[in-house]
C-alpha atoms as a PDB file:
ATOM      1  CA  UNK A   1       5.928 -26.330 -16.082  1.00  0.00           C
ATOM      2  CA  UNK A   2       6.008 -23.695 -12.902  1.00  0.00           C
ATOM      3  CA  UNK A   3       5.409 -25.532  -9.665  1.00  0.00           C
ATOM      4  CA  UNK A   4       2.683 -22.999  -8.864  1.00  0.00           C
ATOM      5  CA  UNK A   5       0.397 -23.691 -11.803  1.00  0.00           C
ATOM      6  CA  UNK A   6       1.358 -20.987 -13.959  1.00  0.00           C
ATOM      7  CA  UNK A   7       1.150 -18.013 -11.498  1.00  0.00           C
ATOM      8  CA  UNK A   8       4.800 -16.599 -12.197  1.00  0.00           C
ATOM      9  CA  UNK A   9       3.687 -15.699 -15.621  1.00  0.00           C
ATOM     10  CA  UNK A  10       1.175 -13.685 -14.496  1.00  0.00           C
ATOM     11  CA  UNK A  11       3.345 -11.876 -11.109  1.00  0.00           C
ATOM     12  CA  UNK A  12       4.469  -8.284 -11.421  1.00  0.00           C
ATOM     13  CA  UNK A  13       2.676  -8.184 -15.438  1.00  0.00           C
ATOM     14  CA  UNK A  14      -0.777  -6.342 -16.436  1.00  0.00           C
ATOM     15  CA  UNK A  15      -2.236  -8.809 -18.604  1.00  0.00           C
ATOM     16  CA  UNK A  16      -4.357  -7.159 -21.675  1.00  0.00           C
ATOM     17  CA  UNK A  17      -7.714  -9.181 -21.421  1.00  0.00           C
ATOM     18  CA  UNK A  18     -10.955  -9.606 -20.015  1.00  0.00           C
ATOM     19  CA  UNK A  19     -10.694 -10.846 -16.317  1.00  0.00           C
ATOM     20  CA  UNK A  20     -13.322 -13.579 -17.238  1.00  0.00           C
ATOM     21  CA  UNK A  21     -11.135 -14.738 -19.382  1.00  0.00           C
ATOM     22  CA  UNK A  22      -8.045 -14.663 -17.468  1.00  0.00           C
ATOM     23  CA  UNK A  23      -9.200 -15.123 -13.897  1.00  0.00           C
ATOM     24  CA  UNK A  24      -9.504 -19.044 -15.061  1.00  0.00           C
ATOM     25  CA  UNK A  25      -5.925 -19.409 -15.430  1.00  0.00           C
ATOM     26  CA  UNK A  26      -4.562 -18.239 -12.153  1.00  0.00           C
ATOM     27  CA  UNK A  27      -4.350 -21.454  -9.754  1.00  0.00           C
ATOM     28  CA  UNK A  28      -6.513 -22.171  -6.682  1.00  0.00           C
ATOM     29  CA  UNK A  29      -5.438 -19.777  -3.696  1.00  0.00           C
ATOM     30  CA  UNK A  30      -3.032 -18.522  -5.158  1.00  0.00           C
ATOM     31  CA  UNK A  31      -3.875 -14.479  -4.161  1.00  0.00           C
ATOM     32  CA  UNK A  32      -3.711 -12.958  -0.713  1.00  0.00           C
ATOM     33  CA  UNK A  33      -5.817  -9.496  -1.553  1.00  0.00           C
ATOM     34  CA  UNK A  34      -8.416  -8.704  -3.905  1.00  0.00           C
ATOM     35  CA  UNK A  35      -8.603  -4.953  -4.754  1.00  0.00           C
ATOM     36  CA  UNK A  36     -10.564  -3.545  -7.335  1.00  0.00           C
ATOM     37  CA  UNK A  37     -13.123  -0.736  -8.976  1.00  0.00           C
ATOM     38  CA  UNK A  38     -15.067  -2.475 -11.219  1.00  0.00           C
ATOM     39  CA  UNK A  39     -17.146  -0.145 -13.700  1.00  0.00           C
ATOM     40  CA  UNK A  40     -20.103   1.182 -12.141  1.00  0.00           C
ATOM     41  CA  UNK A  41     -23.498  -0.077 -13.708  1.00  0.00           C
ATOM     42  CA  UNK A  42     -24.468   1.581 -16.801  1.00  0.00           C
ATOM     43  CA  UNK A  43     -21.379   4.145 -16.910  1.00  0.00           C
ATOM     44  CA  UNK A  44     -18.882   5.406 -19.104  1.00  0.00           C
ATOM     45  CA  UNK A  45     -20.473   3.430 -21.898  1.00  0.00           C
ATOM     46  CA  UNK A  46     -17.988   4.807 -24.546  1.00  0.00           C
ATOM     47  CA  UNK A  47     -15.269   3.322 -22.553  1.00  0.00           C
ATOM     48  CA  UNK A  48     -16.439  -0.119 -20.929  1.00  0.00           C
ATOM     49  CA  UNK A  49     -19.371  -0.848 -23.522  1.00  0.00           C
ATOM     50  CA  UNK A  50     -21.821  -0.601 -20.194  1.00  0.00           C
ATOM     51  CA  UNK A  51     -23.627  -3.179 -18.062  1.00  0.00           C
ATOM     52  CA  UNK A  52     -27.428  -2.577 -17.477  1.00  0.00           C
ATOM     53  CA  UNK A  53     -27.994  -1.598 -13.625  1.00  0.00           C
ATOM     54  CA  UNK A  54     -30.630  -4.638 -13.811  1.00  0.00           C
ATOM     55  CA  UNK A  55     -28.194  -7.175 -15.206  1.00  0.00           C
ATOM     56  CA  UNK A  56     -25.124  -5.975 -13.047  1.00  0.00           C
ATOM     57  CA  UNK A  57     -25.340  -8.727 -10.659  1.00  0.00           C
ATOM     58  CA  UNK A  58     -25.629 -11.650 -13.065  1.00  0.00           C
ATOM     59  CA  UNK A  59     -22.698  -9.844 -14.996  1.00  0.00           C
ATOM     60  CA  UNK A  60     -20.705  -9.937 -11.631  1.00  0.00           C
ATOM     61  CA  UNK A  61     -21.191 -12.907  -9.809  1.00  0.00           C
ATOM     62  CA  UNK A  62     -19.298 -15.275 -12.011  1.00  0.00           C
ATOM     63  CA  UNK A  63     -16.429 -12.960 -11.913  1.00  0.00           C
ATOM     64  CA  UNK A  64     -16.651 -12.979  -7.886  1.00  0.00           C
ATOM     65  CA  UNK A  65     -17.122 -17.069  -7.873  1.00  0.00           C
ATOM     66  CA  UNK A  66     -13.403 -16.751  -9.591  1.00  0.00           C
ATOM     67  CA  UNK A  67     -12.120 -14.263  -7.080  1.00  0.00           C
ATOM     68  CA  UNK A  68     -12.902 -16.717  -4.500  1.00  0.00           C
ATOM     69  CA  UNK A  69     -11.581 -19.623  -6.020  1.00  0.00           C
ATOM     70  CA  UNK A  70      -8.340 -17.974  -6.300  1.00  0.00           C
ATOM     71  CA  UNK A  71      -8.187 -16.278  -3.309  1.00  0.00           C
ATOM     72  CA  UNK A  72      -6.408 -17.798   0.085  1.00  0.00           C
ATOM     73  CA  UNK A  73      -8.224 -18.587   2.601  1.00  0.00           C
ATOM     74  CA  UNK A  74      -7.051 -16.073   4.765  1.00  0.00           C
ATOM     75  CA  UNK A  75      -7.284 -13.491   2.084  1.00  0.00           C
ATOM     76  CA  UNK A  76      -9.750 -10.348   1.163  1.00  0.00           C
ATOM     77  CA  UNK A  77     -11.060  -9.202  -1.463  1.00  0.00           C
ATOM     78  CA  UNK A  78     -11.989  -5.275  -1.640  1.00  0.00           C
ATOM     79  CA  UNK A  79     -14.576  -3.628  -3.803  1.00  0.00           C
ATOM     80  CA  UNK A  80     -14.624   0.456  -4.462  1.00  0.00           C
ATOM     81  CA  UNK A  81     -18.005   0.461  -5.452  1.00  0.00           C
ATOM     82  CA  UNK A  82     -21.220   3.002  -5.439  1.00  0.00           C
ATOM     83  CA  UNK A  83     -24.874   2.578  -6.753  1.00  0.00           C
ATOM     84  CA  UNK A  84     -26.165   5.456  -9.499  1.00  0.00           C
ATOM     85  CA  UNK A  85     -29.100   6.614 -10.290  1.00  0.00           C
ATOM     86  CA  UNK A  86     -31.796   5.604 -11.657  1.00  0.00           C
ATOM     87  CA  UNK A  87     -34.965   7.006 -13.020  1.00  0.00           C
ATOM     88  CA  UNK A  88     -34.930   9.220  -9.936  1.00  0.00           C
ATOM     89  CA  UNK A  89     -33.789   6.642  -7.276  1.00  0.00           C
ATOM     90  CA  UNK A  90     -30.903   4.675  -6.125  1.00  0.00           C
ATOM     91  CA  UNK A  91     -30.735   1.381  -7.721  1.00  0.00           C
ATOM     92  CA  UNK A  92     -30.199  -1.373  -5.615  1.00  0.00           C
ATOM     93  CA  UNK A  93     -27.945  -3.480  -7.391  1.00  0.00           C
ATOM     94  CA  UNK A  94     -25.237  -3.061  -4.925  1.00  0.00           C
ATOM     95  CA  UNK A  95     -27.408  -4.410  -1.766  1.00  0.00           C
ATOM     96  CA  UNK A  96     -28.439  -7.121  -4.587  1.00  0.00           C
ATOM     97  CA  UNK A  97     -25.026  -8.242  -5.018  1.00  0.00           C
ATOM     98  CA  UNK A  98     -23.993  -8.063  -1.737  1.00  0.00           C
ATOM     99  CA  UNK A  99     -26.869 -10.723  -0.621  1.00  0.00           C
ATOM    100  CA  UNK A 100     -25.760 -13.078  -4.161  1.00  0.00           C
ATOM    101  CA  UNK A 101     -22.264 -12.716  -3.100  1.00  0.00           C
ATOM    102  CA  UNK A 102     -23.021 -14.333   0.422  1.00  0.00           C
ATOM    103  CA  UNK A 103     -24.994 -17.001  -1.178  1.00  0.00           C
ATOM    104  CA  UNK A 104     -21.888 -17.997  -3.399  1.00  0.00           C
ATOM    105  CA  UNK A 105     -19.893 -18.391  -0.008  1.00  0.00           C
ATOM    106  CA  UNK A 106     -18.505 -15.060   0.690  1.00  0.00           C
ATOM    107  CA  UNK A 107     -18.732 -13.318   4.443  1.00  0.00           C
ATOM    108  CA  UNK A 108     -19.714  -9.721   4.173  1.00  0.00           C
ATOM    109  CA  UNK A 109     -17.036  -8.821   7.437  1.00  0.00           C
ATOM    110  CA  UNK A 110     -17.164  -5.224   6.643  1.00  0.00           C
ATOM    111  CA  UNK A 111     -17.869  -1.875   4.898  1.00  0.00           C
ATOM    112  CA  UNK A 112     -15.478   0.962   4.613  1.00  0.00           C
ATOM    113  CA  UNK A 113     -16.490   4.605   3.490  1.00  0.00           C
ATOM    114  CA  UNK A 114     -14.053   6.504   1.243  1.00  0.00           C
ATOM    115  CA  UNK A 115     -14.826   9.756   1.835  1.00  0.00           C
ATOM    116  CA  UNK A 116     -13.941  12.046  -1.117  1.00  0.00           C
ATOM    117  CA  UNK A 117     -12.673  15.613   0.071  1.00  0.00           C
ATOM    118  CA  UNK A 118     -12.423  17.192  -2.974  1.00  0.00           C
ATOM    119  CA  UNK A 119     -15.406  16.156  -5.294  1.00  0.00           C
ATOM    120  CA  UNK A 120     -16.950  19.062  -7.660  1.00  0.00           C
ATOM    121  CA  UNK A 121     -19.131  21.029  -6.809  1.00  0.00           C
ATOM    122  CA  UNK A 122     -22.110  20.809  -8.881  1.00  0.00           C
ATOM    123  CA  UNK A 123     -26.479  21.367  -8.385  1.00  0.00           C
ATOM    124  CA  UNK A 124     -29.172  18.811  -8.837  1.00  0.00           C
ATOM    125  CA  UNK A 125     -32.663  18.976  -8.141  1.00  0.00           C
ATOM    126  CA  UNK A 126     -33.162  16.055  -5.782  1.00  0.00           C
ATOM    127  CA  UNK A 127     -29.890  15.388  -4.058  1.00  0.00           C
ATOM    128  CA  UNK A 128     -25.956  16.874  -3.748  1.00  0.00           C
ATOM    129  CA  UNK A 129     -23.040  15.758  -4.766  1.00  0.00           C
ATOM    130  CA  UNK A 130     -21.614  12.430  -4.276  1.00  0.00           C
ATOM    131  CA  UNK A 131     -18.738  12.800  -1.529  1.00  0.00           C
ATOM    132  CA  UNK A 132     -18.275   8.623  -0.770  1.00  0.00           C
ATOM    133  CA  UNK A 133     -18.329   5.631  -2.294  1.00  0.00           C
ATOM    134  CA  UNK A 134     -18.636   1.821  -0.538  1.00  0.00           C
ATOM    135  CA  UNK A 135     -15.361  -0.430   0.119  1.00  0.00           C
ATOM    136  CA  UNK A 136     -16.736  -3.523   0.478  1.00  0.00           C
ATOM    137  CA  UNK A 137     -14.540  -6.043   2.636  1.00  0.00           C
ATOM    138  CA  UNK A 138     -15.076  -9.943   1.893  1.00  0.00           C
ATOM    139  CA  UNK A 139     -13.622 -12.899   3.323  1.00  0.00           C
ATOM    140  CA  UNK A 140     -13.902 -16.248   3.137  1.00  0.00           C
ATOM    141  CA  UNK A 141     -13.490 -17.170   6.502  1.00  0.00           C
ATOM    142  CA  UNK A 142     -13.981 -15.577   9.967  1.00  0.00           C
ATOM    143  CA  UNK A 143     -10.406 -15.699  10.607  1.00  0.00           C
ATOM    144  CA  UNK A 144      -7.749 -13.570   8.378  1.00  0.00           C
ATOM    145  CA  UNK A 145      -4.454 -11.785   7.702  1.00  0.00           C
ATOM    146  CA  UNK A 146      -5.483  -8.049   9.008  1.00  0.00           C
ATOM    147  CA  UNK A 147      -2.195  -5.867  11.061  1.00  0.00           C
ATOM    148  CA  UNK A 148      -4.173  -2.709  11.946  1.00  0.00           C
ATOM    149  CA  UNK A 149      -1.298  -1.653  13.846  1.00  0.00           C
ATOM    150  CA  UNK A 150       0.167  -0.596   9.949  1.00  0.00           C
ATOM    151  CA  UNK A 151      -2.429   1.970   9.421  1.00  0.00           C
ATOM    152  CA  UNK A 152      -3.032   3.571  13.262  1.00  0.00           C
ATOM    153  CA  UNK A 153      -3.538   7.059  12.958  1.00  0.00           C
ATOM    154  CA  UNK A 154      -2.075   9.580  15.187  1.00  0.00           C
ATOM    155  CA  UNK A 155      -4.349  10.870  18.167  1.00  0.00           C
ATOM    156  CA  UNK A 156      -3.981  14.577  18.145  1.00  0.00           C
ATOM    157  CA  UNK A 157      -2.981  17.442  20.604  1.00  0.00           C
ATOM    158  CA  UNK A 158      -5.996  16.821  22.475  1.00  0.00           C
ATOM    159  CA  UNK A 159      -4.593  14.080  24.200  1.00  0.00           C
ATOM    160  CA  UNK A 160      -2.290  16.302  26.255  1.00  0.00           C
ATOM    161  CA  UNK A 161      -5.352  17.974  28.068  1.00  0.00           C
ATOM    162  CA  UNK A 162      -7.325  15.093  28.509  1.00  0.00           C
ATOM    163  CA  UNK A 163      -5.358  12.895  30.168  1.00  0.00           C
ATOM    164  CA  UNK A 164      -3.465  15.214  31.969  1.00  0.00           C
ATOM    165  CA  UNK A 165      -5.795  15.224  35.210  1.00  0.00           C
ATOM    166  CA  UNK A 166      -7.871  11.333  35.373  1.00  0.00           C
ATOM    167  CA  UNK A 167     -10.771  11.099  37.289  1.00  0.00           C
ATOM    168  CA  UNK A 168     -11.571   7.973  38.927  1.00  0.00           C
ATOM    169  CA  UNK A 169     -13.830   6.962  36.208  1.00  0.00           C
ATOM    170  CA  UNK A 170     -10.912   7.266  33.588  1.00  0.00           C
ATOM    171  CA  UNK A 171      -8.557   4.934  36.035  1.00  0.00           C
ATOM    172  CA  UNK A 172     -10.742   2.080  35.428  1.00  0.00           C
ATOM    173  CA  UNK A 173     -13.396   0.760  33.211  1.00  0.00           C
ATOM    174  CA  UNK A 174     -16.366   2.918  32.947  1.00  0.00           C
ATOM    175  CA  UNK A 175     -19.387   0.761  31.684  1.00  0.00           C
ATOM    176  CA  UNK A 176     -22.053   2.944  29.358  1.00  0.00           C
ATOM    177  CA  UNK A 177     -24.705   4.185  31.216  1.00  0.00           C
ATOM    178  CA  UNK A 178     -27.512   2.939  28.844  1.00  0.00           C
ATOM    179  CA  UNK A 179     -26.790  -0.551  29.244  1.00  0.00           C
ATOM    180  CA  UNK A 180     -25.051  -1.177  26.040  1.00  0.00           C
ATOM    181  CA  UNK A 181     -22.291  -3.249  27.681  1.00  0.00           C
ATOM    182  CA  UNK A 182     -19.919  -1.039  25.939  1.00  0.00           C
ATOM    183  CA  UNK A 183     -17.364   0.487  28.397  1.00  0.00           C
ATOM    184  CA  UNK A 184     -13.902   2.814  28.635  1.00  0.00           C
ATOM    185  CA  UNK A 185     -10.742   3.297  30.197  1.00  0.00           C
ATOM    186  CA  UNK A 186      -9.321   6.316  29.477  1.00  0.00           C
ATOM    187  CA  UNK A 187      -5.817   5.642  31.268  1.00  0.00           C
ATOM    188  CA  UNK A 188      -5.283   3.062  28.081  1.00  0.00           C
ATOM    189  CA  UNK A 189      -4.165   5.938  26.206  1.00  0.00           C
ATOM    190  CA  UNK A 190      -1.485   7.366  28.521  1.00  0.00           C
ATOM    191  CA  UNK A 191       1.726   7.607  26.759  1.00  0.00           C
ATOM    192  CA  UNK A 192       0.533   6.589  23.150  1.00  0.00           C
ATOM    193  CA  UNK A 193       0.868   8.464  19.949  1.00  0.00           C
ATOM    194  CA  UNK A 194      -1.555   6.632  17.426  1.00  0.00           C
ATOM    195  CA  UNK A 195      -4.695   5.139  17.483  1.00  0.00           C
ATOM    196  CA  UNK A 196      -6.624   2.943  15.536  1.00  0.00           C
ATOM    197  CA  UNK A 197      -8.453   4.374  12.687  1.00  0.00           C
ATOM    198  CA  UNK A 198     -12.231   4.543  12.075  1.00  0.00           C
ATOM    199  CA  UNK A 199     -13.758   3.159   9.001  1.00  0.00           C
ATOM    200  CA  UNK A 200     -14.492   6.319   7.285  1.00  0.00           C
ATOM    201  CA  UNK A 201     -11.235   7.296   4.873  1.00  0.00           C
ATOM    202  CA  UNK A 202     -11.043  10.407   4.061  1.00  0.00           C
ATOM    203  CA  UNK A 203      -9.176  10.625   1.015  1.00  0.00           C
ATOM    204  CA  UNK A 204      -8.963  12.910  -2.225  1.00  0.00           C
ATOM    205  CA  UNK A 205      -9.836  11.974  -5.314  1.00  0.00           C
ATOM    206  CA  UNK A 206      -6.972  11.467  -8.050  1.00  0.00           C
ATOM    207  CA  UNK A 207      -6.623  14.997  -9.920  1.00  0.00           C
ATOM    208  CA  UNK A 208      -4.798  13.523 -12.935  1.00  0.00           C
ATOM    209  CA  UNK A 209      -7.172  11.426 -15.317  1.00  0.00           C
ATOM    210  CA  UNK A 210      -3.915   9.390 -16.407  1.00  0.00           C
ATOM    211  CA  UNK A 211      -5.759   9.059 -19.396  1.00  0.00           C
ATOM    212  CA  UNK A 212      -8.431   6.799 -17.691  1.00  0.00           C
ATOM    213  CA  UNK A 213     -11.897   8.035 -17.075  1.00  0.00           C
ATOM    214  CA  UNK A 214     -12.274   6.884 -13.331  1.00  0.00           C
ATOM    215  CA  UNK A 215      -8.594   7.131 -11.695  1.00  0.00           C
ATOM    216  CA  UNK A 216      -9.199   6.461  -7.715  1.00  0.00           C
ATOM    217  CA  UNK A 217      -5.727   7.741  -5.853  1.00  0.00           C
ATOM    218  CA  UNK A 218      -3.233   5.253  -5.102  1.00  0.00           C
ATOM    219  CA  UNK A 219      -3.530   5.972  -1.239  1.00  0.00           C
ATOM    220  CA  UNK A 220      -7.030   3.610  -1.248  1.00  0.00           C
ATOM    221  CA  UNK A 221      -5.840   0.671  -2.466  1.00  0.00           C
ATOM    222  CA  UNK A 222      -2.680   1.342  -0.360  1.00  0.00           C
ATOM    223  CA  UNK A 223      -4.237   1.458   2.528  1.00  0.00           C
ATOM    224  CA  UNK A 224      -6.116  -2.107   1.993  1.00  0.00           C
ATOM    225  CA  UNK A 225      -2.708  -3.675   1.127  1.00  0.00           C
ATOM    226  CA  UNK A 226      -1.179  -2.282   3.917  1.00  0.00           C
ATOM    227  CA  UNK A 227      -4.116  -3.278   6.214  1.00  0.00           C
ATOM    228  CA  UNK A 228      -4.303  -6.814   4.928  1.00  0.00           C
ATOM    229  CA  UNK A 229      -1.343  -8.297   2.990  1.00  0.00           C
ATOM    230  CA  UNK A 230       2.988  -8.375   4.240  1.00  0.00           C
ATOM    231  CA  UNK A 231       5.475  -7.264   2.116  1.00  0.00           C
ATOM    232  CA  UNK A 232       6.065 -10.259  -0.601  1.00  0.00           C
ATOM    233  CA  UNK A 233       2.186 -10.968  -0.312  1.00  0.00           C
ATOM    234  CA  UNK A 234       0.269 -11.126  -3.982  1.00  0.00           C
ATOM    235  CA  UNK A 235      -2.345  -8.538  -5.080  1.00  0.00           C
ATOM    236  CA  UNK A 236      -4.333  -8.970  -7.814  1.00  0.00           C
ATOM    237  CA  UNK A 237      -6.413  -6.377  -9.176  1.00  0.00           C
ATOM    238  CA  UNK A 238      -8.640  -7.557 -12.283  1.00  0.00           C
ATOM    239  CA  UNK A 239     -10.169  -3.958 -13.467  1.00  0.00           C
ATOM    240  CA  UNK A 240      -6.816  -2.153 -13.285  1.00  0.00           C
ATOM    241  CA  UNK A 241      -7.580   0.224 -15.351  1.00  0.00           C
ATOM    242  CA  UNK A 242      -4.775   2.846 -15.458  1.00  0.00           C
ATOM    243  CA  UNK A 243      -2.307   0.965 -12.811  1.00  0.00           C
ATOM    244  CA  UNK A 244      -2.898   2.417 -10.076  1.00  0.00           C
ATOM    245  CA  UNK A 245      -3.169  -0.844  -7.511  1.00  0.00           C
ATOM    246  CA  UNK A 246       0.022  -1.863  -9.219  1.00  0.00           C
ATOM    247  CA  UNK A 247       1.865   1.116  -8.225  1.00  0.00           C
ATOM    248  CA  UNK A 248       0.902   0.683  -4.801  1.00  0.00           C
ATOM    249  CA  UNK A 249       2.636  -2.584  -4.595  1.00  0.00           C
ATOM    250  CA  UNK A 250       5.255  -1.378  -6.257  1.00  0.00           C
ATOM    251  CA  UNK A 251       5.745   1.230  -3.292  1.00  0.00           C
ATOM    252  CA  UNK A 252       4.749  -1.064  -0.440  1.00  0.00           C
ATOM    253  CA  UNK A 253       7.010  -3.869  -1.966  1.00  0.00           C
ATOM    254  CA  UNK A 254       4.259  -6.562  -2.523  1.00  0.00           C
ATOM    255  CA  UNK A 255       3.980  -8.440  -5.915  1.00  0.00           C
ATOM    256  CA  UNK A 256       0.752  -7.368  -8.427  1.00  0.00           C
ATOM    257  CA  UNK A 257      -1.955  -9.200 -10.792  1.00  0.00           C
ATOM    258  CA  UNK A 258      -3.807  -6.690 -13.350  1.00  0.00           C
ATOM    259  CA  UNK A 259      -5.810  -7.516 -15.868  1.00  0.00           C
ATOM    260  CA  UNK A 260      -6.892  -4.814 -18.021  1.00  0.00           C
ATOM    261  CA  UNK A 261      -8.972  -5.314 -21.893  1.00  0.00           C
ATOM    262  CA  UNK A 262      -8.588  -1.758 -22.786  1.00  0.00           C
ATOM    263  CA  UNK A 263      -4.609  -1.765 -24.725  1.00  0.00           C
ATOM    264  CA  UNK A 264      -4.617   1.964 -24.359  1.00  0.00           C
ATOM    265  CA  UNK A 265      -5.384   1.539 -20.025  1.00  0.00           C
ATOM    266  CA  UNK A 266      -2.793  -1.028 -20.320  1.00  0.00           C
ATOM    267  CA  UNK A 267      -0.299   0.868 -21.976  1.00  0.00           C
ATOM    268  CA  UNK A 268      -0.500   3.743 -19.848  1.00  0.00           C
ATOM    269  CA  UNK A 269      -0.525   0.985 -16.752  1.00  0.00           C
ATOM    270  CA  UNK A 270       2.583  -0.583 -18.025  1.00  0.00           C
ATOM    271  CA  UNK A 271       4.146   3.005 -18.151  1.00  0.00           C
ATOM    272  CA  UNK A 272       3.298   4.317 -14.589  1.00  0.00           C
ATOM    273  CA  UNK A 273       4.607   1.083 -13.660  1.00  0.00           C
ATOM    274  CA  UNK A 274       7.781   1.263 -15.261  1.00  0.00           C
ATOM    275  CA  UNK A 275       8.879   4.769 -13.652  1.00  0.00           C
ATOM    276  CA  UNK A 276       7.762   3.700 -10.495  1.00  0.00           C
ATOM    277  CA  UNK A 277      10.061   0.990 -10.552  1.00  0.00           C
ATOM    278  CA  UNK A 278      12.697   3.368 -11.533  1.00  0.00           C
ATOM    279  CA  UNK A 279      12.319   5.345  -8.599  1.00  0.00           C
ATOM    280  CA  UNK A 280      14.295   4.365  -5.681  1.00  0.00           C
ATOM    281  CA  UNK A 281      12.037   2.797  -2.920  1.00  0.00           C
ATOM    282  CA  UNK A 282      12.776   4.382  -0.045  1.00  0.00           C
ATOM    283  CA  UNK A 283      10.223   2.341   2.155  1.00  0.00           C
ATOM    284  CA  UNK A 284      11.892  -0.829   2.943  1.00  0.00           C
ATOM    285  CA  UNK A 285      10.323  -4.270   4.756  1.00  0.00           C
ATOM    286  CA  UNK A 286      11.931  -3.697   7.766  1.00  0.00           C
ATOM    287  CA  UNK A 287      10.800  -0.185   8.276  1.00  0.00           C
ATOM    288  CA  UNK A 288       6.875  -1.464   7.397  1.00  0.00           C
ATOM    289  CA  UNK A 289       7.444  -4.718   9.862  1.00  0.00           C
ATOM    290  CA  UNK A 290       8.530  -2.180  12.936  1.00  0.00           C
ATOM    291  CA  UNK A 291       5.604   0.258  12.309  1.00  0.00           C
ATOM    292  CA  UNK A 292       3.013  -2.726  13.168  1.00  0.00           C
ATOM    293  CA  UNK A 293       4.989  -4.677  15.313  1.00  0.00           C
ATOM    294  CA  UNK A 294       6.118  -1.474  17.821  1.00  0.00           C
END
């Protein structure tokens, strides 16, 4: 019997099955990041079978009382997820879920915005095309694992202009004007390359269906694992769908959890994840550790 209550059979695999199924098996806090895309409400029926806008949330929420029973307590869980439409109107099954989900326990710390560059252009009568879709960051505590320092950004050539000539304002902390207790010091930024990212990512969407109908680009859930797990950490990932939150462990050199109920998904999963692996990683612990530690 594994001293960790099963959990090595499940590290590095994607497991064919239905998450409610398997999420029962995995032992208490046992994961360090949740990352997932569940499907939408009510789309790509052919594929997923479908789940009713109006019965989305009951469909969910005993799948999220499992995520945070097997979460860590200084964990996150991450959800890449955007409300359709509905008889002419957004549905609100997202905001629904959101408020359930903070019943069952959950803080709501934070909302990120993937911002799709490259979405279709298209024409409808009422609205444009969908360019983002909600990250929704959960927690279980107030206090968890998060090294921003691993995805700074760099500042731009602007810098060099700005803080070549300081006023006295910039030399010391300038408090807003409108009383919002918010203040600056410019001089912070003297001699630095990066700073820290918004939380707006603006990111492409995956070109290459990988024979799944809703591939999202392995630089989103790379970013979350970067942002909230260390190398070694365990992500699990219960809609994997084509792999893709596997591969990003793979590159980043943390261990994966997918489930997956589709076998063709997992095949293909199983497939990407085997020539990653083959690849030589060229992105080692050390080099990941300096980057948020310098």
């Amino acid at each position: 019997m594994s001293v960790n209550g099963g959990l090595d059979r499940f590290i590095n695999q994607i497991a064919e099955g239905d998450c409610r199924e398997l999420l029962p098996q995995l032992p208490h806090e046992c994961i360090d990041l949740v990352v997932t895309s569940p499907p939408y409400a009510d789309q790509r029926k052919h594929i997923y079978g479908g789940v009713h806008p109006d019965e989305y949330v009951e469909w969910f929420l005993p799948i999220s009382a499992e995520l945070k029973r097997v979460l860590k307590p200084s964990g996150s869980f991450v959800l890449n997820i955007k409300e359709r439409v509905v008889n002419g109107e957004r549905h609100t099954y997202v905001i629904e879920l959101i408020l359930k989900m903070r019943e069952q326990g959950w803080l709501w710390t934070e909302e990120y915005i993937r911002h799709k560059k490259n979405t279709y252009p298209g024409k409808w009568p009422n609205r444009f095309r969908d360019a983002w879709e909600r990250c929704l960051h959960f927690t279980k505590q107030k206090q968890f694992k998060m090294f921003q320092e691993a995805v700074m950004v760099p500042m731009g050539e602007w810098r060099h202009a700005r803080l070549r000539k300081l006023s006295d304002n910039d030399l010391r902390r300038d408090v807003s004007r409108v009383g919002s207790g918010f203040g600056k010091r410019v001089a912070n930024w003297i001699g630095r390359e990066l700073a820290y990212p918004t939380n707006v990512l603006h990111m492409a969407t995956e070109c290459y269906n990988r024979n799944h109908a809703a591939t999202f680009p392995v630089d989103l859930p790379a970013w979350f694992i970067k942002l909230f797990t260390e190398p070694g950490d365990v992500v699990l990932d219960p809609f994997i769908g084509s792999g893709t939150t596997a591969v990003a462990c793979v590159r980043l050199g943390r261990k994966y959890i997918g489930f997956e109920w589709n076998p063709e998904y997992v095949r293909v999963a199983r497939e990407r994840v085997a020539q990653e692996t083959s690849q030589p990683n060229l992105y080692t612990f050390a080099e990941e550790r300096a980057e948020y530690e310098a």
